[in-house]
Protein backbone atom coordinates (compact mmCIF):
# COMPACT_ATOMS: atom_id res chain seq x y z
CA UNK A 1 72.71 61.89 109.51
CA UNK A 2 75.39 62.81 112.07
CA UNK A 3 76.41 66.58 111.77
CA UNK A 4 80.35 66.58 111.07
CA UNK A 5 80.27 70.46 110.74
CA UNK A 6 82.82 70.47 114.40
CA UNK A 7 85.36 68.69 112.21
CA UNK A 8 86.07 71.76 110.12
CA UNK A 9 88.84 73.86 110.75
CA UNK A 10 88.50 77.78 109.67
CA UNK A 11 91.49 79.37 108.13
CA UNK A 12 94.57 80.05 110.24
CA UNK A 13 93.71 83.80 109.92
CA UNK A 14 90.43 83.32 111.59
CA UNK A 15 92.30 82.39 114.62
CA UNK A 16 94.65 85.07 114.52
CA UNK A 17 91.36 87.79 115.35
CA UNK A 18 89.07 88.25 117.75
CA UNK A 19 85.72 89.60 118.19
CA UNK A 20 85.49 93.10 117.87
CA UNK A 21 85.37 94.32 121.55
CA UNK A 22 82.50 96.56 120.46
CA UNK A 23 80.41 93.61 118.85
CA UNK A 24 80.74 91.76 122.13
CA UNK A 25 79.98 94.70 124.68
CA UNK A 26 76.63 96.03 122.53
CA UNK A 27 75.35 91.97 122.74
CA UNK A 28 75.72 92.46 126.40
CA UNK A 29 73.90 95.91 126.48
CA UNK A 30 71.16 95.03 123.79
CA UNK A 31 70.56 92.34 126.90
CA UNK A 32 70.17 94.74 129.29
CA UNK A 33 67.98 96.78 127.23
CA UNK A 34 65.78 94.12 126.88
CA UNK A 35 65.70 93.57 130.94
CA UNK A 36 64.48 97.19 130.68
CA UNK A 37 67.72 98.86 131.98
CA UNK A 38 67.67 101.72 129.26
CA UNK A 39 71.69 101.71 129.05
CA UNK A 40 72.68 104.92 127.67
CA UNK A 41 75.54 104.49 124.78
CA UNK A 42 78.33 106.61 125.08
CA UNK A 43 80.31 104.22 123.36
CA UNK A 44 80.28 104.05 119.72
CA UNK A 45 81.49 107.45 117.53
CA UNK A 46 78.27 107.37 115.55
CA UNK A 47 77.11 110.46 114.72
CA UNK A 48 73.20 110.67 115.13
CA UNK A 49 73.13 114.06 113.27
CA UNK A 50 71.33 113.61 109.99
CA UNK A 51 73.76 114.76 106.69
CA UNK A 52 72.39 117.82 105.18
CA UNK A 53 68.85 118.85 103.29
CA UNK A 54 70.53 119.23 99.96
CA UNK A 55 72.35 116.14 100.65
CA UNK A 56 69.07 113.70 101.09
CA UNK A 57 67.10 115.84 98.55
CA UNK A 58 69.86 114.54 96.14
CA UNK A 59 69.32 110.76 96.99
CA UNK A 60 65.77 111.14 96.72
CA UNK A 61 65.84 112.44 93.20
CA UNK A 62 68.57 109.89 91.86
CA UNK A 63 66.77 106.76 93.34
CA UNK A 64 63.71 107.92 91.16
CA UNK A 65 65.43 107.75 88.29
CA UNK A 66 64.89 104.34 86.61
CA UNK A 67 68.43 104.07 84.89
CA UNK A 68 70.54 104.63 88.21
CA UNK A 69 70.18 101.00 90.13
CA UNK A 70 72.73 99.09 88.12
CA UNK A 71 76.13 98.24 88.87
CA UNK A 72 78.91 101.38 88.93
CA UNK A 73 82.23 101.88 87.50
CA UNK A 74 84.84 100.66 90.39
CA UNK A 75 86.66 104.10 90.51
CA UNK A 76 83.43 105.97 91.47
CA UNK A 77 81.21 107.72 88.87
CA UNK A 78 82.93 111.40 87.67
CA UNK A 79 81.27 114.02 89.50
CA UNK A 80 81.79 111.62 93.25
CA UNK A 81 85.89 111.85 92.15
CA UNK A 82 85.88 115.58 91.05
CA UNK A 83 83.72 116.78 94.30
CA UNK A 84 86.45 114.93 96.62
CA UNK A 85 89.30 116.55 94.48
CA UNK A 86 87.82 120.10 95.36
CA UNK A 87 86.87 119.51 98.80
CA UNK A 88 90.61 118.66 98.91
CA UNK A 89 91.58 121.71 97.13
CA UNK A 90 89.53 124.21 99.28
CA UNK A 91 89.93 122.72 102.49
CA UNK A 92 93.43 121.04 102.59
CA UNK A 93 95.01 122.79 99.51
CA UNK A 94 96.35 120.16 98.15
CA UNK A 95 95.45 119.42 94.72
CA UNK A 96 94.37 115.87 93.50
CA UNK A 97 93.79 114.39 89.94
CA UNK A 98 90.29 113.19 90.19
CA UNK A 99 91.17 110.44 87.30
CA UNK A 100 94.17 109.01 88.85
CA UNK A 101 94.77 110.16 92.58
CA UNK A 102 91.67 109.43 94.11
CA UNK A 103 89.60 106.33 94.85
CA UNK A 104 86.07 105.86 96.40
CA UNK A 105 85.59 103.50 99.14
CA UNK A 106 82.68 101.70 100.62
CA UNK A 107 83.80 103.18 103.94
CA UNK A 108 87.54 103.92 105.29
CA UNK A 109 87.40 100.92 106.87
CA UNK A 110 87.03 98.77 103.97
CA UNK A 111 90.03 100.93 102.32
CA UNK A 112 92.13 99.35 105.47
CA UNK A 113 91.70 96.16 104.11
CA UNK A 114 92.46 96.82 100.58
CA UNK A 115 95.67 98.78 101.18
CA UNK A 116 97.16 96.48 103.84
CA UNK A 117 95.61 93.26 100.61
CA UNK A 118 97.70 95.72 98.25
CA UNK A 119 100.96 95.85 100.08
CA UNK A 120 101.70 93.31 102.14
CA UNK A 121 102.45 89.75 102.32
CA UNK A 122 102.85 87.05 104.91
CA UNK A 123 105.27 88.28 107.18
CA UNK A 124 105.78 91.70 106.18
CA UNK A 125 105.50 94.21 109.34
CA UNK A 126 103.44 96.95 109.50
CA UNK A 127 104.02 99.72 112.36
CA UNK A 128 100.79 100.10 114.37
CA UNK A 129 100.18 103.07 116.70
CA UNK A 130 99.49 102.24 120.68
CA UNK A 131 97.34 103.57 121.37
CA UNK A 132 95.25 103.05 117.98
CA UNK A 133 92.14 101.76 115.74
CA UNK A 134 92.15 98.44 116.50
CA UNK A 135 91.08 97.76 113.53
CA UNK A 136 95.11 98.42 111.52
CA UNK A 137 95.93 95.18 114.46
CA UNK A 138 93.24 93.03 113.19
CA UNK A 139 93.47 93.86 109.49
CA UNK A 140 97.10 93.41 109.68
CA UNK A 141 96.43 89.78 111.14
CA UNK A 142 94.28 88.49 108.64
CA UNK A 143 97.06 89.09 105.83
CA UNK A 144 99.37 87.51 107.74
CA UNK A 145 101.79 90.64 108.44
CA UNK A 146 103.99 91.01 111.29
CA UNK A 147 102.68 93.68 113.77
CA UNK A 148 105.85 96.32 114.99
CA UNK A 149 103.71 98.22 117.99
CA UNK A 150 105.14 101.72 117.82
CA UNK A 151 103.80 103.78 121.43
CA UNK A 152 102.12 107.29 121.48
CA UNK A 153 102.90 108.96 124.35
CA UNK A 154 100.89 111.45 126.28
CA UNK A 155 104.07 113.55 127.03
CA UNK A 156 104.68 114.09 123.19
CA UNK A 157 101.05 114.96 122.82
CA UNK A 158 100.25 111.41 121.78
CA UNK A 159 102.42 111.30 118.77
CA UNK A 160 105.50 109.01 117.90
CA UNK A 161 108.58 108.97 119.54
CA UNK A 162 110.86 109.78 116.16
CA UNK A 163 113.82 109.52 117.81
CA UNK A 164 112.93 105.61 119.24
CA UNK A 165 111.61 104.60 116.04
CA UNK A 166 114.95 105.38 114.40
CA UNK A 167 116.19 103.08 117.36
CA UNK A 168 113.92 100.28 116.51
CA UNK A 169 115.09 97.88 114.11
CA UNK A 170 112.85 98.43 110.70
CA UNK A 171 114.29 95.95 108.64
CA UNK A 172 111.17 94.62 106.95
CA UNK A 173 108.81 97.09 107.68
CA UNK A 174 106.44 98.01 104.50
CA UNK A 175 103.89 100.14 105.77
CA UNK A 176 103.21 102.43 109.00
CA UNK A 177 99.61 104.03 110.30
CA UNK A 178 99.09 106.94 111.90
CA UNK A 179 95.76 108.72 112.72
CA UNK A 180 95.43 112.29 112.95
CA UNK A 181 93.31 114.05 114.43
CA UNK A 182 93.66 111.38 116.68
CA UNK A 183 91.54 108.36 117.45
CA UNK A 184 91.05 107.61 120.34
CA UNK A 185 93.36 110.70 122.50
CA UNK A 186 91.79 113.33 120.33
CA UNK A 187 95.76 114.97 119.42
CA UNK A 188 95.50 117.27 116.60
CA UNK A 189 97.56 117.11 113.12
CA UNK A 190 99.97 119.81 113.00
CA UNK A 191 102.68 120.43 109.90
CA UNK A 192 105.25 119.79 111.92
CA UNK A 193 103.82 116.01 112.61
CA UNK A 194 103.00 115.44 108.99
CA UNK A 195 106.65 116.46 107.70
CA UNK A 196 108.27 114.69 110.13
CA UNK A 197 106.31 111.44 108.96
CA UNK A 198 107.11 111.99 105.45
CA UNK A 199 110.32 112.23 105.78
CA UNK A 200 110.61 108.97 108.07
CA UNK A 201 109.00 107.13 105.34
CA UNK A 202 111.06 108.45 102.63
CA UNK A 203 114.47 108.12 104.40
CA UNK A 204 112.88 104.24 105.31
CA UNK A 205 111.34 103.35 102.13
CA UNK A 206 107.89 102.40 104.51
CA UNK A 207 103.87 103.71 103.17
CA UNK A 208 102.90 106.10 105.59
CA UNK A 209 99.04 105.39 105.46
CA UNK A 210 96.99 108.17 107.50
CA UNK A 211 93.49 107.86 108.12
CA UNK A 212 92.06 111.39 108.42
CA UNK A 213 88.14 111.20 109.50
CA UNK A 214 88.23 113.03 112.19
CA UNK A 215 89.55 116.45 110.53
CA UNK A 216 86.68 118.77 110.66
CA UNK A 217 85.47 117.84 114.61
CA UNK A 218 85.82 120.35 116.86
CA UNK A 219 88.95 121.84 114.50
CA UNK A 220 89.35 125.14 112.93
CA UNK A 221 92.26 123.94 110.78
CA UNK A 222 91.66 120.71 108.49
CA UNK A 223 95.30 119.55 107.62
CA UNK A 224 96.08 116.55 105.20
CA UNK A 225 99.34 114.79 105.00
CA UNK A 226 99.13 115.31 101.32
CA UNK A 227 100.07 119.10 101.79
CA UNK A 228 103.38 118.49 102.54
CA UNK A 229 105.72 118.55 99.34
CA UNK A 230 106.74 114.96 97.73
CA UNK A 231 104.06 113.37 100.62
CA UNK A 232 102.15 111.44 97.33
CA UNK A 233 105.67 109.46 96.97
CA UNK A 234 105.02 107.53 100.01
CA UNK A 235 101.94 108.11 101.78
CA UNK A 236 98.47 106.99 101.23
CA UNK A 237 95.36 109.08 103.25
CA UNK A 238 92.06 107.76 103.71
CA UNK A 239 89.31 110.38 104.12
CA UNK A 240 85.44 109.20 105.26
CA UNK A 241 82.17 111.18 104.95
CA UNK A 242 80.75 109.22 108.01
CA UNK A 243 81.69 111.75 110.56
CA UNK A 244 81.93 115.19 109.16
CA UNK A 245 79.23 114.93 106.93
CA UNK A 246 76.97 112.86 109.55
CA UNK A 247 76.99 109.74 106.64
CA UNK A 248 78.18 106.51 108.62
CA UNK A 249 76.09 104.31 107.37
CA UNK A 250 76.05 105.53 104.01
CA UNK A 251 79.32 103.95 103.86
CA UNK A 252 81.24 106.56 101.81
CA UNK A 253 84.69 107.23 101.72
CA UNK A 254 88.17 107.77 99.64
CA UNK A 255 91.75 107.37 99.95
CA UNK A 256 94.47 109.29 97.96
CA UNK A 257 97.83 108.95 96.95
CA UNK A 258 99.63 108.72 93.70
CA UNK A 259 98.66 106.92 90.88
CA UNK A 260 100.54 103.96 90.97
CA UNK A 261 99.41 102.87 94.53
CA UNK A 262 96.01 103.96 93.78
CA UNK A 263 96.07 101.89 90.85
CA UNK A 264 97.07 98.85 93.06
CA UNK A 265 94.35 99.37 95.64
CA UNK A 266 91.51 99.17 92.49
CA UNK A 267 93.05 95.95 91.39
CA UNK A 268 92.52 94.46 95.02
CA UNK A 269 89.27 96.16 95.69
CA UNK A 270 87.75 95.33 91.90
CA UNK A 271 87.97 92.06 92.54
CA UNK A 272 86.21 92.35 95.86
CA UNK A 273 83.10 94.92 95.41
CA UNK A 274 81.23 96.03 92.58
CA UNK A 275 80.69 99.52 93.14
CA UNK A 276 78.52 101.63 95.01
CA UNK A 277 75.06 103.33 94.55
CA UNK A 278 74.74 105.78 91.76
CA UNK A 279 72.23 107.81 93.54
CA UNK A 280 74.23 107.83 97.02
CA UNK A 281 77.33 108.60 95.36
CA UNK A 282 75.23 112.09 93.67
CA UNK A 283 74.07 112.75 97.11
CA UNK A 284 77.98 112.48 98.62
CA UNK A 285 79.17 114.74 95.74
CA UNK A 286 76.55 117.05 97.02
CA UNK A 287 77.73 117.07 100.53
CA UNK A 288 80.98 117.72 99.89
CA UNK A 289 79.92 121.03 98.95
CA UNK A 290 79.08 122.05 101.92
CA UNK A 291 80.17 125.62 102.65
CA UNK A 292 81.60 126.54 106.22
CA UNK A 293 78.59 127.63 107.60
CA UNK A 294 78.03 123.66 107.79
CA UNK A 295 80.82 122.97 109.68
CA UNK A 296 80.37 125.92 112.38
CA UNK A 297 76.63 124.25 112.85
CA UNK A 298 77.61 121.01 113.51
CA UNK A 299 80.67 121.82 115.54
CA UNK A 300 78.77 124.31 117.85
CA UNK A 301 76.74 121.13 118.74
CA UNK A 302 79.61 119.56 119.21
CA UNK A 303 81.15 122.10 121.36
CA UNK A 304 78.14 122.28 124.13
CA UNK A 305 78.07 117.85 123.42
CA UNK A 306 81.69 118.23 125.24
CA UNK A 307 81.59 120.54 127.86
CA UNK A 308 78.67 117.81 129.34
CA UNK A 309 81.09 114.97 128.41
CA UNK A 310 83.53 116.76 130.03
CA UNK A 311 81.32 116.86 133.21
CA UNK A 312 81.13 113.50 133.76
CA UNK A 313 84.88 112.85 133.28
CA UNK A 314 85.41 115.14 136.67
CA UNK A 315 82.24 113.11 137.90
CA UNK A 316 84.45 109.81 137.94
CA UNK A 317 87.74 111.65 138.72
CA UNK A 318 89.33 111.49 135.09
CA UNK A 319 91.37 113.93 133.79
CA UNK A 320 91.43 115.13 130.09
CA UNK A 321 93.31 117.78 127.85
CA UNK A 322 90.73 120.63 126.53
CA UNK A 323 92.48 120.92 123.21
CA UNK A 324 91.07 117.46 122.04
CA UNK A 325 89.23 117.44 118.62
CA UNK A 326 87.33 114.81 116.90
CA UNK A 327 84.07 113.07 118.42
CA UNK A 328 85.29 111.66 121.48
CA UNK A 329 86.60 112.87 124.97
CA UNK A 330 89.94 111.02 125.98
CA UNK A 331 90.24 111.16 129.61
CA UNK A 332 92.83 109.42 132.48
CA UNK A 333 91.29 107.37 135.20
CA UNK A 334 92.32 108.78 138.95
CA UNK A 335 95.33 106.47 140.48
CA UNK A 336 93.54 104.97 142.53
CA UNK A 337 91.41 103.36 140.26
CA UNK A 338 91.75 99.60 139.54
CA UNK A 339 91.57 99.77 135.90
CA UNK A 340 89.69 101.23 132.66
CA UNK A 341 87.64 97.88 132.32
CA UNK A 342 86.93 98.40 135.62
CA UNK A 343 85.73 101.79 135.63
CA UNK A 344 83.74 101.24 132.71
CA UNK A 345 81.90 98.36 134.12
CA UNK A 346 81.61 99.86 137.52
CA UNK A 347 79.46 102.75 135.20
CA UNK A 348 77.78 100.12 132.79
CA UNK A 349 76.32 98.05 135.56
CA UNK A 350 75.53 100.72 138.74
CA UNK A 351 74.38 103.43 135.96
CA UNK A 352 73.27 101.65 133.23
CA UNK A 353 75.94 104.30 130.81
CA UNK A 354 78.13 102.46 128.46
CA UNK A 355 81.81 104.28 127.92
CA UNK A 356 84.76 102.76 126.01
CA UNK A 357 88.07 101.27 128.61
CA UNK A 358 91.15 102.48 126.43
CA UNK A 359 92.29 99.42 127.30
CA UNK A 360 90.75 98.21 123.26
CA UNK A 361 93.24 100.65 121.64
CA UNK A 362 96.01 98.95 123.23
CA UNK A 363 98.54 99.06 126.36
CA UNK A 364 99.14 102.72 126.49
CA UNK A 365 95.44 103.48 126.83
CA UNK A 366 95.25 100.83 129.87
CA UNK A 367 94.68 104.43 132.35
CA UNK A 368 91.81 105.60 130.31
CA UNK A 369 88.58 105.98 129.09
CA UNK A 370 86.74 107.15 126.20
CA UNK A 371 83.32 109.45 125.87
CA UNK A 372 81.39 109.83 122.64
CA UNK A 373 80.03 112.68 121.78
CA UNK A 374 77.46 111.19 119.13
CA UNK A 375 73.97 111.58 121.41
CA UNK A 376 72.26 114.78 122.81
CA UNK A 377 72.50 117.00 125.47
CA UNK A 378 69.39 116.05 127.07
CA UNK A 379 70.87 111.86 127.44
CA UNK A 380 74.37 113.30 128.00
CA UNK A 381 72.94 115.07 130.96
CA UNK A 382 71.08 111.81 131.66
CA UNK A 383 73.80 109.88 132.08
CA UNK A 384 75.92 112.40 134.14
CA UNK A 385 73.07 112.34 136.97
CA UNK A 386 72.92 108.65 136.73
CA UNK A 387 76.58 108.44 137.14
CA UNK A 388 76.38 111.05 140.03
CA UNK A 389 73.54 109.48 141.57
CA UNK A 390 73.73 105.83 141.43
CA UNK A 391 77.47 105.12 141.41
CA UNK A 392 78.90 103.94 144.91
CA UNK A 393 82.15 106.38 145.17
């Protein structure tokens, strides 16, 4: 029988996406790897740091409990809500009703889809940050809402232009996101930043939605939007274990706001998931008790991971800003380079070292590249005397 599969059409939202630009490139590089070119991955914000001894020793004594593998309560199990309520309290100081203010999520990119599901219809607009996680384009595509580019600029210390948005015409706008620390130009959160946002969406009537992984990188000062007085009334953070805590594929995350929005998020999500682990969500609650001493460790790593990222940016030219935190190293291609894509080719193919064009996070990252810092010294250094070595200046 003749295969009519070609004659059906996939939902108009299908064609409104593309493939991730990271799901593409690692196809191409898992081809390489099997011509036995040994690409080194500088790409992907992955952290290969395992989370810590307590936190695995937990898993391992839930799973072996025989009344732990069903299915969980939607909101999280207790002691998961109450350990991200005092990780708020002692490291943000803002203080959270575990009951009704917080939500776990099976990752904070999942929580990107619920929110914008929550919120927005067909045709609403969303404010998007270029450049940005091009995940809060694509997400806002599949609903069906209108996309209002808002620009980061490297002057302002990549963050918005206040006075232009109050230029721009908002009229329909439900929701903005921001990022900070940044991802992908590694600008810090300040006070300053986070009142000015609340008060835009208060005077505006829009969700400011921040997505705060990056907090504890290479920062001596974790900062939530939430601190700021009356921020619950409009904004929405999303907070992820994957990168502080070394947990990405763990898949464990939160947002927090007031009750009423988090209360809309469950309804979406409830009817989409059903719940997470038992014995993972034990082992999260014990991570999130990690003292500073945790932090230091895994930042000192960090810290000697960047001065060797770092290196290589001068080896192509690039510029960068010192003052970045977060995972990543945001650098500015020399002026007499063609492009990012073509930098970052030029790299993948002469020296075999995959790097992220900032082209992916939009226009205004079309002058640079971007370095993980997720491998170790020892491959770090690898690829810096491939890249001085094998690349034709």
């Amino acid at each position: 029988m003749e295969d009519k599969a070609y004659d059906i059409q996939p939902a108009r939202r299908v064609s409104n996406v593309q493939e991730y630009y990271f799901s593409k490139k690692l196809k191409e590089v898992a081809e390489m790897n099997a011509a036995g070119k040994q690409v080194i991955n500088l790409g992907i914000g992955s952290p290969d740091l395992p989370p810590s001894e307590a936190t695995i020793d937990t898993l391992c004594e839930h799973a072996k409990r025989a009344d732990e593998h069903g299915y969980q309560p939607y909101v999280g199990i207790p002691e998961l809500r109450q350990a991200f309520a005092e990780w708020y309290e002692r490291w943000y100081h803002v203080a959270l009703d575990p009951k009704t203010e917080i939500q776990p999520l099976i990752g904070s990119k999942e929580g990107i889809l619920h929110i914008s599901l929550a919120f927005l219809n067909p045709g609403d607009k969303v404010l998007v940050p270029n450049p940005g996680y091009p995940t809060y384009t694509s997400v806002s595509k599949l609903v069906e809402a209108e996309i209002v580019p808002y620009e980061l600029k490297e002057e302002l210390n990549w963050q918005p232009d206040f006075e232009e948005l109050e230029k721009m015409d908002l009229t329909g706008v439900k929701l903005m996101w921001t990022n900070y620390p940044n991802m992908p130009t590694g600008a810090n959160a300040s006070e300053t930043l986070y009142q000015k946002l609340v008060d835009f969406g208060r005077k505006h009537h829009i969700i400011i939605c921040n997505d705060n992984p990056y907090s504890f990188i290479l920062n001596e000062h974790p900062l939530s939007i939430l601190s700021i007085p009356g921020a619950k009334e409009v904004c929405i953070e999303l907070n992820s274990m994957s990168k502080a805590h070394n947990m990405p594929g763990w898949r464990m995350a939160m947002l927090a706001s007031n009750p009423r929005f988090v209360q809309w998020v469950l309804k979406v999500k409830s009817n989409i998931d059903s719940g997470q682990f038992k014995p993972m969500q034990f082992a999260a609650a014990t991570a999130l008790a990690a003292n500073k001493d945790w932090y230091d460790k895994m930042n000192a790593v960090y810290r000697s991971r960047r001065d060797l990222a770092g290196q290589i940016m001068e080896a192509l030219g690039c510029t960068y800003d010192k003052n970045q935190v977060g995972m990543f190293l945001w650098g500015r291609i020399p002026e007499t380079a063609k492009s990012c894509e073509a930098i970052a080719d030029k790299v993948l193919y002469e020296a075999n070292v995959f790097i992220t064009p900032g082209f992916i996070f939009g226009s205004k990252g079309d002058r640079f590249i971007r370095i993980s810092l997720c491998c170790k010294n020892e491959t770090l250094k690898e690829a810096l005397n491939r890249i001085k070595n094998r690349i034709n200046k």
